[in-house]
N, C-alpha and C. Protein backbone atom coordinates (compact mmCIF):
# COMPACT_ATOMS: atom_id res chain seq x y z
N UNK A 1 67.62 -53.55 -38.73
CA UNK A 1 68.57 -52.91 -39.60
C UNK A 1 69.19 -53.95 -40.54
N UNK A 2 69.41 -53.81 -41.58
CA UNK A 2 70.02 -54.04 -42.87
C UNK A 2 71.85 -54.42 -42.93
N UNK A 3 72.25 -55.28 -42.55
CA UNK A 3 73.67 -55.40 -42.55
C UNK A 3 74.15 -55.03 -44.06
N UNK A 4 75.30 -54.55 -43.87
CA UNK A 4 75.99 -54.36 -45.36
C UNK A 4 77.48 -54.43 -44.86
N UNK A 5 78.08 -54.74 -46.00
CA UNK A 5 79.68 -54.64 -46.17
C UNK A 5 80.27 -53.51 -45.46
N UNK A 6 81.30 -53.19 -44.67
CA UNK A 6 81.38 -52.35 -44.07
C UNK A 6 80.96 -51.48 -42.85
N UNK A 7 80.06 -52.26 -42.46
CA UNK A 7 79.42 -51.79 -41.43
C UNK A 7 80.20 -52.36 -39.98
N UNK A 8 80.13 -52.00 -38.72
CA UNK A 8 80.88 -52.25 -37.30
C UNK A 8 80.02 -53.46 -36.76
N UNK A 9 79.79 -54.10 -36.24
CA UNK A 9 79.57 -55.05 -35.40
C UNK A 9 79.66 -55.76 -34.34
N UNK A 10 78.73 -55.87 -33.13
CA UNK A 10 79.21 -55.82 -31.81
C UNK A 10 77.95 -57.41 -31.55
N UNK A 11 79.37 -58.35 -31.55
CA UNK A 11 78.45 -60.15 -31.79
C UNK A 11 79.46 -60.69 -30.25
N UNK A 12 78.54 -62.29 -30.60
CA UNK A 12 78.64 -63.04 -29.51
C UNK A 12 79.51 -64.25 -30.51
N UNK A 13 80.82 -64.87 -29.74
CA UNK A 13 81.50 -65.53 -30.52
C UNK A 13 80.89 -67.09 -29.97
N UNK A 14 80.32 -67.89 -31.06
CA UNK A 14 79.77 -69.04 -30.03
C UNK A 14 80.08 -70.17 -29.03
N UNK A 15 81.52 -70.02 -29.54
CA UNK A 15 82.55 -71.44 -29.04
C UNK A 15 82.68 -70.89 -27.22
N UNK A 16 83.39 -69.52 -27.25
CA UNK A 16 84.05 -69.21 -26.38
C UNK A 16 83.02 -68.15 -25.48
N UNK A 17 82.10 -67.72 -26.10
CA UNK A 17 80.78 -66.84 -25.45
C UNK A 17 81.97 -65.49 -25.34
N UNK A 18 82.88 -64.55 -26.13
CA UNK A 18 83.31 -63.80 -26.11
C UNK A 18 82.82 -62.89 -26.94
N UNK A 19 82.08 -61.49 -26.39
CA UNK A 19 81.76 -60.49 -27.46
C UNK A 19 82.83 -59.55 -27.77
N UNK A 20 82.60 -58.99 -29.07
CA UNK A 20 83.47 -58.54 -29.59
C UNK A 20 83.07 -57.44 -30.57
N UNK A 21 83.52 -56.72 -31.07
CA UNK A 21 83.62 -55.72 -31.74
C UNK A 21 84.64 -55.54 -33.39
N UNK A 22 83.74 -55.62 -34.56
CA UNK A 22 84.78 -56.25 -35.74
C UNK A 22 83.69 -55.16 -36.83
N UNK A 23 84.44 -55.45 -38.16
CA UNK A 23 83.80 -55.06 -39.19
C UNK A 23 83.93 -56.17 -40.12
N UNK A 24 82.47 -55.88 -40.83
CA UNK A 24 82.24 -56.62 -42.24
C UNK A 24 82.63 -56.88 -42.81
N UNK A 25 83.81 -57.85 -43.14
CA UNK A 25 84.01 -57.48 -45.12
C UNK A 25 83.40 -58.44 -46.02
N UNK A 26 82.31 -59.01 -45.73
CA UNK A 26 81.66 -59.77 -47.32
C UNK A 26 80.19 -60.60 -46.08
N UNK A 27 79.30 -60.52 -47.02
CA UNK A 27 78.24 -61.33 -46.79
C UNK A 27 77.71 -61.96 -47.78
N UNK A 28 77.60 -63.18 -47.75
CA UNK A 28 76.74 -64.16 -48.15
C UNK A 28 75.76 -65.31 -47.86
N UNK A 29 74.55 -65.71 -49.14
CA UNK A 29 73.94 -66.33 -48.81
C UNK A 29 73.64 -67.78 -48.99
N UNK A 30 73.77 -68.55 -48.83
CA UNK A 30 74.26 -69.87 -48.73
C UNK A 30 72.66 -70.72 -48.91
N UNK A 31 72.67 -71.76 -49.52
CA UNK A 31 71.75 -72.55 -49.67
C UNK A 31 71.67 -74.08 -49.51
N UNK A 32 71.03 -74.80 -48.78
CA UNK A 32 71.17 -75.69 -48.04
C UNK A 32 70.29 -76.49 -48.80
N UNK A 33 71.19 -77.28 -49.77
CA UNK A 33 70.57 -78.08 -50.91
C UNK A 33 69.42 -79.55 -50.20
N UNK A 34 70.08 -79.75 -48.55
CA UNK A 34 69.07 -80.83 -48.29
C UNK A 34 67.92 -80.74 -48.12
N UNK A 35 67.69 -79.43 -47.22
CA UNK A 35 66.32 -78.41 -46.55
C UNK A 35 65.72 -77.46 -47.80
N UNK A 36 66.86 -77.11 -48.74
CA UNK A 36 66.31 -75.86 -49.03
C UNK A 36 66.15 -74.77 -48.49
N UNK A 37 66.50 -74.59 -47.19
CA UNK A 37 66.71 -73.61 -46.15
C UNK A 37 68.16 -72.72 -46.71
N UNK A 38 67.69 -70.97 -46.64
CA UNK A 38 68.63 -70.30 -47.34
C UNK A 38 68.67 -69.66 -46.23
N UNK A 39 70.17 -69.20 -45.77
CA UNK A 39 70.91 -68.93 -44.60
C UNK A 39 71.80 -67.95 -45.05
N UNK A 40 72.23 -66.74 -43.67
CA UNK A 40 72.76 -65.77 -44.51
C UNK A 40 74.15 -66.03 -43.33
N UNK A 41 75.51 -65.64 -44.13
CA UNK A 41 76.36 -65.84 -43.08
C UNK A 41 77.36 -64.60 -43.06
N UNK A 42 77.73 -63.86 -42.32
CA UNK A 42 78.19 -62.47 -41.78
C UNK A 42 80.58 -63.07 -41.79
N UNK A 43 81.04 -62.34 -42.85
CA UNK A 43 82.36 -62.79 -42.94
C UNK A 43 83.32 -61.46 -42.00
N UNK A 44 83.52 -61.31 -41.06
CA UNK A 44 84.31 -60.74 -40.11
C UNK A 44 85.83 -59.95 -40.75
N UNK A 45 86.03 -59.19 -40.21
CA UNK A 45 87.29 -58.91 -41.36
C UNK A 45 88.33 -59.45 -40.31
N UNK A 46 88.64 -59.20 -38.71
CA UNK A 46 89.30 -58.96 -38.23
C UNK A 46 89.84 -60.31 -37.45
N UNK A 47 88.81 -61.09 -37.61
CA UNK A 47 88.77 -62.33 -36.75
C UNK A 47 89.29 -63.41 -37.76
N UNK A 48 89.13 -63.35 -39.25
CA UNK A 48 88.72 -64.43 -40.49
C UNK A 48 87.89 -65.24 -40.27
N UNK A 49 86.76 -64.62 -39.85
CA UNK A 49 85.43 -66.24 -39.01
C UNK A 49 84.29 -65.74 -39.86
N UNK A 50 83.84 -66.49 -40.18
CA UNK A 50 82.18 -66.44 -40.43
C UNK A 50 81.78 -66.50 -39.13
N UNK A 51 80.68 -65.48 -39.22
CA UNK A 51 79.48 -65.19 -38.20
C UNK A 51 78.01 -65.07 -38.90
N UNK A 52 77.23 -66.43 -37.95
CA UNK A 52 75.96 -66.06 -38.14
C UNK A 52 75.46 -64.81 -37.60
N UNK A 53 74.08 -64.35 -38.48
CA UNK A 53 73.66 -62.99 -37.91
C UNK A 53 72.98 -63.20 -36.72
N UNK A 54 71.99 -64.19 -36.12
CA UNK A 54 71.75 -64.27 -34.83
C UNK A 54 72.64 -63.99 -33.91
N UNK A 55 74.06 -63.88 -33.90
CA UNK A 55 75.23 -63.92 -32.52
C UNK A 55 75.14 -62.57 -32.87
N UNK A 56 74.65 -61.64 -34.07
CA UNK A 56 75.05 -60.13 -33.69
C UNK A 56 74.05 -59.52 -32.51
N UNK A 57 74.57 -58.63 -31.54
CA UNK A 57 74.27 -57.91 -30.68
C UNK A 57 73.66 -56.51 -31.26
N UNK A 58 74.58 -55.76 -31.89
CA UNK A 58 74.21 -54.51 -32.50
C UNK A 58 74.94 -54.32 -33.94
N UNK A 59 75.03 -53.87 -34.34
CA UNK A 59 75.52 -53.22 -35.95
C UNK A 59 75.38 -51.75 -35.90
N UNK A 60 75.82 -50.86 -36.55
CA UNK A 60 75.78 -49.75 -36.85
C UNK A 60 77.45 -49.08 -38.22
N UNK A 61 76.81 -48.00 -38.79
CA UNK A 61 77.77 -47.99 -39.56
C UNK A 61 79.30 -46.59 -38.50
N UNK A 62 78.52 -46.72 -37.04
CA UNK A 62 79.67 -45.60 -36.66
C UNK A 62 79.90 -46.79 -35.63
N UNK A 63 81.22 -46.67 -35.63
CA UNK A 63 81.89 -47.33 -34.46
C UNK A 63 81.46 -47.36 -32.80
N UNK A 64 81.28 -45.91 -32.49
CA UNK A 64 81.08 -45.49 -31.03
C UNK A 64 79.72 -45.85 -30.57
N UNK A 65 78.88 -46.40 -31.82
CA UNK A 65 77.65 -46.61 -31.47
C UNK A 65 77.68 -48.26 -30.54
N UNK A 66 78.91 -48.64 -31.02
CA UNK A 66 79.16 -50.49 -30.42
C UNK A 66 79.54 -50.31 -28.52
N UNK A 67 80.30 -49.27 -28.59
CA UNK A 67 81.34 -49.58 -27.53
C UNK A 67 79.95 -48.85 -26.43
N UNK A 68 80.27 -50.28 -25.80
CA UNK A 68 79.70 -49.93 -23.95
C UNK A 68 80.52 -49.04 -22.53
N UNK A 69 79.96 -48.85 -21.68
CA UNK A 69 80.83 -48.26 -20.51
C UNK A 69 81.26 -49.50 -19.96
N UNK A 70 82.58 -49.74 -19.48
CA UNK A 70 82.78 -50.82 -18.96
C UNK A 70 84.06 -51.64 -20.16
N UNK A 71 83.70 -50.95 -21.42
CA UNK A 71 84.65 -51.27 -22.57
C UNK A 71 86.07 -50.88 -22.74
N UNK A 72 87.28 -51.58 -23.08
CA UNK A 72 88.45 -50.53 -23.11
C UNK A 72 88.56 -49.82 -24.55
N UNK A 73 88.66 -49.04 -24.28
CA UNK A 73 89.69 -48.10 -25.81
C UNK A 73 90.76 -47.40 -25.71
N UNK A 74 91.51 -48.03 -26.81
CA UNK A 74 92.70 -47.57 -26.47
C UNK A 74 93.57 -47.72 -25.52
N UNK A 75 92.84 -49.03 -24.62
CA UNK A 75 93.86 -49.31 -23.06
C UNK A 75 93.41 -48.57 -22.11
N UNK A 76 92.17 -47.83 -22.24
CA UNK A 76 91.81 -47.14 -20.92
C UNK A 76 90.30 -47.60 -20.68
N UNK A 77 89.39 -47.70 -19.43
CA UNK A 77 88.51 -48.19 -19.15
C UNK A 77 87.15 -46.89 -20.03
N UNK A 78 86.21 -47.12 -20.76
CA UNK A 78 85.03 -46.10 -20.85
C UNK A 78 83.99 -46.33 -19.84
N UNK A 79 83.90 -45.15 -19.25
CA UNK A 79 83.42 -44.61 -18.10
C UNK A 79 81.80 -43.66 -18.30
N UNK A 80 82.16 -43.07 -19.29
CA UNK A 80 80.78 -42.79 -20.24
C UNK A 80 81.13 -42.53 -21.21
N UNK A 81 79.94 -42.31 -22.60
CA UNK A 81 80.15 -42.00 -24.23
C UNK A 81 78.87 -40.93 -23.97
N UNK A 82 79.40 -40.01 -25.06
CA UNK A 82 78.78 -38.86 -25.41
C UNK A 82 78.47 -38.85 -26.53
N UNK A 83 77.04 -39.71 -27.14
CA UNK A 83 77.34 -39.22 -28.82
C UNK A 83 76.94 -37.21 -29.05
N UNK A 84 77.28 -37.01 -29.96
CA UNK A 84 76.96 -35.95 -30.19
C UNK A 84 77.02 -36.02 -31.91
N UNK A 85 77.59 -34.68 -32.46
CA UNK A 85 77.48 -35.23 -34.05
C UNK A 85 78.18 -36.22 -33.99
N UNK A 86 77.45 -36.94 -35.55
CA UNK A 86 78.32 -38.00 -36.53
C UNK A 86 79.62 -37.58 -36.18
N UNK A 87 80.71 -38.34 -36.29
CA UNK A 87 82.34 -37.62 -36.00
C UNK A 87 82.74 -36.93 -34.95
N UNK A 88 81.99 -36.87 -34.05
CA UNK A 88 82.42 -35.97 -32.43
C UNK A 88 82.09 -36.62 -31.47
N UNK A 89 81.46 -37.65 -31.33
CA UNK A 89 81.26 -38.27 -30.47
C UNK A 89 82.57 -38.54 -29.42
N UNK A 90 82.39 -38.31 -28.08
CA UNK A 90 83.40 -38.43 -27.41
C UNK A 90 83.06 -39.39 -26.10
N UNK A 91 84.68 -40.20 -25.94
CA UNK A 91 84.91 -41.12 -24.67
C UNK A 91 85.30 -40.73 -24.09
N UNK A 92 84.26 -40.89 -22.35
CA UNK A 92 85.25 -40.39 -21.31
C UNK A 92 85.82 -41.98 -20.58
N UNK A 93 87.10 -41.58 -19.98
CA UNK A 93 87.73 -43.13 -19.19
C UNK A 93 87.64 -42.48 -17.62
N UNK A 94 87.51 -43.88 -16.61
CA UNK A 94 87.74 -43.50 -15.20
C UNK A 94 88.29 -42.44 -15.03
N UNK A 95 89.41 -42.50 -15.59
CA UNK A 95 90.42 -40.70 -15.09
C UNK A 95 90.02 -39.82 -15.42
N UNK A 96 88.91 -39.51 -15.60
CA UNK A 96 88.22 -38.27 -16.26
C UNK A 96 88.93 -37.23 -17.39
N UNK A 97 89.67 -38.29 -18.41
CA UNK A 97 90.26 -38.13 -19.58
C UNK A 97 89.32 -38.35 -20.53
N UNK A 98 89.36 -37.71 -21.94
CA UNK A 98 88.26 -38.25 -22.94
C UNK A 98 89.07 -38.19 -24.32
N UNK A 99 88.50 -38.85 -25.34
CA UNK A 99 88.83 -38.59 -27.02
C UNK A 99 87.69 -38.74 -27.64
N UNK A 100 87.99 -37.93 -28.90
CA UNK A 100 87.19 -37.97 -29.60
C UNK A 100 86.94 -39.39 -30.54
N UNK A 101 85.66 -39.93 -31.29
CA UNK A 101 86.05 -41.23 -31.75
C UNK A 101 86.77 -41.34 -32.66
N UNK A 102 87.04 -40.28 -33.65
CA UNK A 102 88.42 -40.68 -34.63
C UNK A 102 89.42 -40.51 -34.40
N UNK A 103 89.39 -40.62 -32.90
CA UNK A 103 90.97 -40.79 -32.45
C UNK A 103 90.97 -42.96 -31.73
N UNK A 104 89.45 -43.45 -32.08
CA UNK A 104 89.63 -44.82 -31.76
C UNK A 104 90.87 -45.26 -32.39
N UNK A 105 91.85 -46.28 -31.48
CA UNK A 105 92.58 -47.50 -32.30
C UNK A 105 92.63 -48.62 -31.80
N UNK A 106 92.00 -48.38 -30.90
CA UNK A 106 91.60 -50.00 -30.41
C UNK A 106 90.20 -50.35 -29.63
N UNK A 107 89.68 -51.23 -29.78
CA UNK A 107 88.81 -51.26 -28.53
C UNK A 107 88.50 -52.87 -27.83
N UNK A 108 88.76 -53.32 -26.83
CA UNK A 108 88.21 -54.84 -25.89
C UNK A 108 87.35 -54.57 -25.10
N UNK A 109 85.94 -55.13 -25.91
CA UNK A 109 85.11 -55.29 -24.94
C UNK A 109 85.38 -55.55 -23.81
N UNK A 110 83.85 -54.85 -22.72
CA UNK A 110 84.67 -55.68 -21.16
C UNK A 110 84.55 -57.03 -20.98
N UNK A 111 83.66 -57.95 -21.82
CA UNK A 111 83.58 -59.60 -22.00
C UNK A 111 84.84 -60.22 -22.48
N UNK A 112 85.40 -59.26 -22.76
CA UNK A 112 86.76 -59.99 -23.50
C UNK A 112 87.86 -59.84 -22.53
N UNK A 113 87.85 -58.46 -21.58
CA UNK A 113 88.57 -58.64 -20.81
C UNK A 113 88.47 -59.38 -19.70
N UNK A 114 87.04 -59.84 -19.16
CA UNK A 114 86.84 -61.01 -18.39
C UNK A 114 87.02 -61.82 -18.75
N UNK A 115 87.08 -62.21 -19.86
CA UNK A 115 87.57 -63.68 -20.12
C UNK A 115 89.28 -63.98 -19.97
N UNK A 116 89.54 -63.01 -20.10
CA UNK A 116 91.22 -63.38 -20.37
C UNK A 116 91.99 -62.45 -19.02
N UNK A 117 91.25 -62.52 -17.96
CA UNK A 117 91.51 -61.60 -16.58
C UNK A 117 92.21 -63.12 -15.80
N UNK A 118 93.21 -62.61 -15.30
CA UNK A 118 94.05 -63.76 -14.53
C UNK A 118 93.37 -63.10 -13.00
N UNK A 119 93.25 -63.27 -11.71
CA UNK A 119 92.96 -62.86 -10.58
C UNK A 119 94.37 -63.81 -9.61
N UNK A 120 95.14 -62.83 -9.08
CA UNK A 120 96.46 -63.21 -7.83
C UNK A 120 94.91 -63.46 -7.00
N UNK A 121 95.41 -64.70 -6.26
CA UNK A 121 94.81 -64.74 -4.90
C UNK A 121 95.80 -64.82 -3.85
């Protein structure tokens, strides 16, 4: 698939190995006057990071297409996704609660919440 401006994105951050979930806002292509090697680099809206396109995982231009089971939205765990039409696609969470996806306003991968999970022993 074809990245473009605007599109969702579900990448691997390289420093910290945290995936994540962001949108596009600008791509460009960069040229590497020593090699001559022309490189394309993916500008994040949400993070302010350039991302190479190798760390992307998936792309798609609908959101619900990113989010895994195991993902939070909205602060609740997804338990399963239902696509159905464009715009109806619905999340169910452990509690056997669901929304529809244009009711998304947030979403943390579950890599993100392992990373930043404190454990009481």
């Amino acid at each position: 698939m074809k990245l473009k401006e605007g599109m969702y994105v579900r990448y691997k951050k390289i420093i910290s190995y945290e995936i994540k979930i962001s949108k596009i806002k600008e791509i460009k292509i960069y040229n590497d006057k020593r090699t001559d090697y022309k490189y394309q680099l993916i500008y994040i809206v949400q993070d302010g990071e350039w991302v190479h396109p190798n760390t992307i995982i998936k792309a798609s231009n609908n959101i619900i297409d990113l989010i895994e089971v195991g993902d939070y939205v909205n602060g609740y765990k997804v338990s399963k996704i239902k696509n159905e039409i464009k715009g109806f696609g619905v999340i169910i969470f452990d509690d056997d609660t669901s929304i529809h996806e244009y009711n998304i306003k947030s979403i943390v991968t579950k890599e993100q919440f392992k990373s930043n999970e404190y454990v009481v022993e």
